[in-house]
C-alpha atoms as a PDB file:
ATOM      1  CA  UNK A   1     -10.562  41.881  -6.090  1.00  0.00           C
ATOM      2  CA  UNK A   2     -10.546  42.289  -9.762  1.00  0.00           C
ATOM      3  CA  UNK A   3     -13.129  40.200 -10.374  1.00  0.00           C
ATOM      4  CA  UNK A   4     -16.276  40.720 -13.000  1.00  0.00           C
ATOM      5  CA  UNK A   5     -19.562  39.749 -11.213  1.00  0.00           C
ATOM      6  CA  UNK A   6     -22.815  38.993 -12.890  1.00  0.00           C
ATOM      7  CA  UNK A   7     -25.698  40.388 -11.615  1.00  0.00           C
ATOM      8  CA  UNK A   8     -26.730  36.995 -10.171  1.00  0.00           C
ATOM      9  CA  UNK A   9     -24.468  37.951  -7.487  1.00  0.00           C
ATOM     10  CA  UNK A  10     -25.562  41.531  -6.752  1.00  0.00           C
ATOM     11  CA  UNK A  11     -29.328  40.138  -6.636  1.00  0.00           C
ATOM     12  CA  UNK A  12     -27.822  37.667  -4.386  1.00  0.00           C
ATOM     13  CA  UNK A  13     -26.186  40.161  -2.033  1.00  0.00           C
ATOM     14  CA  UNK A  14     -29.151  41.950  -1.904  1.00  0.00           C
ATOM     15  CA  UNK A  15     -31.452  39.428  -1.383  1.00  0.00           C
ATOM     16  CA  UNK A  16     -29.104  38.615   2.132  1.00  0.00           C
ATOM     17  CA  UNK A  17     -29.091  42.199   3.263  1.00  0.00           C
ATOM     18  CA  UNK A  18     -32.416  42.489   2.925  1.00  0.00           C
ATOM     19  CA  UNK A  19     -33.020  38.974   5.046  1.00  0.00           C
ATOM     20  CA  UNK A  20     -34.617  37.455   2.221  1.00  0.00           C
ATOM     21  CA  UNK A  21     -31.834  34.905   1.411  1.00  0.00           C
ATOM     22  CA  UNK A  22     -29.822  32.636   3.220  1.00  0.00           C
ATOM     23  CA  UNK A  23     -25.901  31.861   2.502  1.00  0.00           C
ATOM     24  CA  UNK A  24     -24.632  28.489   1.805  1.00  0.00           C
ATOM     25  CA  UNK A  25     -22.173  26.790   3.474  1.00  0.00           C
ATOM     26  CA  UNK A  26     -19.288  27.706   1.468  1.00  0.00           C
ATOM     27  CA  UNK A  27     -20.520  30.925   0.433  1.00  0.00           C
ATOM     28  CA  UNK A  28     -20.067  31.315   4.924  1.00  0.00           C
ATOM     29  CA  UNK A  29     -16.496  29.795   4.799  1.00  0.00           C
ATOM     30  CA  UNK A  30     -15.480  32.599   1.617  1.00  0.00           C
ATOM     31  CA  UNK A  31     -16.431  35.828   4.063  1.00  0.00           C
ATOM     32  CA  UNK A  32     -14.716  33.843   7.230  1.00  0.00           C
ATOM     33  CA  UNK A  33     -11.383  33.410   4.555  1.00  0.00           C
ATOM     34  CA  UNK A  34     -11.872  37.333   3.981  1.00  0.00           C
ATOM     35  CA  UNK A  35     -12.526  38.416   7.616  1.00  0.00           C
ATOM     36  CA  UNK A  36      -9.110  36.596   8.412  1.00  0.00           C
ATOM     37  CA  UNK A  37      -6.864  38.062   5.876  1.00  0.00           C
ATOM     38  CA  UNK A  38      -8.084  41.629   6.284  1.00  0.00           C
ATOM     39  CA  UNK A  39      -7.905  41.078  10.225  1.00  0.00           C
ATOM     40  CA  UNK A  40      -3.945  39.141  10.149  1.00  0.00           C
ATOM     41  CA  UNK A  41      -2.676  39.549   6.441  1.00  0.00           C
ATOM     42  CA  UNK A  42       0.829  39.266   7.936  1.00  0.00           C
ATOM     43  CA  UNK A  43      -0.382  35.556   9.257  1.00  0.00           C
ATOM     44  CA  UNK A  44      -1.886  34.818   5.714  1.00  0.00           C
ATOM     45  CA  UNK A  45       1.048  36.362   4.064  1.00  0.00           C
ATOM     46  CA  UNK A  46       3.131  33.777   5.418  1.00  0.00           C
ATOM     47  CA  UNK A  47       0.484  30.928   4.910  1.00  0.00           C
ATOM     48  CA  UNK A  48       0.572  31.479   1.703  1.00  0.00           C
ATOM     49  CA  UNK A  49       4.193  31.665   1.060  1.00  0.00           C
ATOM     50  CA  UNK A  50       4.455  28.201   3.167  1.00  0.00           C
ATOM     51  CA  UNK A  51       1.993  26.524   0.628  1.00  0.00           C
ATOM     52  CA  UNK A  52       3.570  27.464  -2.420  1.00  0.00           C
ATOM     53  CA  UNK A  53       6.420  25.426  -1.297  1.00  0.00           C
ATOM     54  CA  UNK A  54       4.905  22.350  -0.849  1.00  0.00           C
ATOM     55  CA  UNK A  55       4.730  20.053  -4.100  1.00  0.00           C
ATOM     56  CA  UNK A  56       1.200  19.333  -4.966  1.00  0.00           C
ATOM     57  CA  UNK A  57       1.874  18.660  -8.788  1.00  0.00           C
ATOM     58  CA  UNK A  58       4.265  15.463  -7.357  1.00  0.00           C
ATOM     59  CA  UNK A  59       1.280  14.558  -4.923  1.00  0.00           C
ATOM     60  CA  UNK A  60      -1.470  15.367  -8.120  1.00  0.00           C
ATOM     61  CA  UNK A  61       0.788  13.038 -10.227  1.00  0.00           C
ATOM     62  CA  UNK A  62       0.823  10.299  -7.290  1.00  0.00           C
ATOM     63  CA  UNK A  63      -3.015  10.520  -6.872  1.00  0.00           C
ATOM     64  CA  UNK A  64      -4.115  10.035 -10.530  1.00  0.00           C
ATOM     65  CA  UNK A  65      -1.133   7.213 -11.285  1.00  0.00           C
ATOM     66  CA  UNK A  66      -2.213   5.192  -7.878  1.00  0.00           C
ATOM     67  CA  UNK A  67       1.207   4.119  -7.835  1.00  0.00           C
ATOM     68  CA  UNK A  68       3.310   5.972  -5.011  1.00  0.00           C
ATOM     69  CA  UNK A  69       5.314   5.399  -2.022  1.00  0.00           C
ATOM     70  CA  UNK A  70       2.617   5.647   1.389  1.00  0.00           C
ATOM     71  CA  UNK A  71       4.908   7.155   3.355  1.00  0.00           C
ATOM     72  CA  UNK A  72       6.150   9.716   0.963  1.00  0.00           C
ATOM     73  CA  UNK A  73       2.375  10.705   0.706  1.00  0.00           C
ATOM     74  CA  UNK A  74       1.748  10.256   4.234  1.00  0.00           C
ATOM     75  CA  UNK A  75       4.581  12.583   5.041  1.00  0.00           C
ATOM     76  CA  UNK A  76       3.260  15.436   2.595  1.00  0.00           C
ATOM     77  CA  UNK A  77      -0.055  15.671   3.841  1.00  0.00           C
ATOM     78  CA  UNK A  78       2.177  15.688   7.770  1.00  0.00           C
ATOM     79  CA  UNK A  79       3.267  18.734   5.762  1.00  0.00           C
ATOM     80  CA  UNK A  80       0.494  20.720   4.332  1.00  0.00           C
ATOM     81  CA  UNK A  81      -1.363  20.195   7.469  1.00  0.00           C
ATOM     82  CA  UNK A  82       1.751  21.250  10.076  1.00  0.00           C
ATOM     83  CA  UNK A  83       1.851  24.670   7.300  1.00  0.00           C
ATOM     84  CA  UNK A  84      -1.278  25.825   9.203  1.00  0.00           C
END
């Protein structure tokens, strides 16, 4: 994935395979995100053209100015979560 690991993670790896370590929580959610794309990248293909549409610098910008219309938020989170 063109990513440099340390060898942290390899220890880590091993220490799993060898059922001497246990995964976290998010460490679980990261292989479920993998299993899915390699099993439907059409379906995350298209997830991930969906998202890049969707305006999260406007909703960043709304967040750390707490000035914003609700329902203008409201409807953008509608959004994000319908993308799914």
């Amino acid at each position: 994935m063109g990513v440099e690991y340390e060898k942290q993670f390899y220890h880590r790896v091993h220490a799993y395979m060898n059922g001497t370590g246990h995964l976290t929580q998010e460490e679980l959610e990261g292989i479920k995100a993998y299993k899915e794309v390699t099993e439907n990248p059409h379906g995350s293909g298209v997830y991930a053209y969906r998202m890049r549409k969707v305006k999260f610098d406007v909703l960043e910008r709304y967040m750390a100015s707490g000035i914003y219309n609700a329902t203008v938020v409201r409807n953008m989170f509608k959004h994000i979560r319908s993308i799914k």
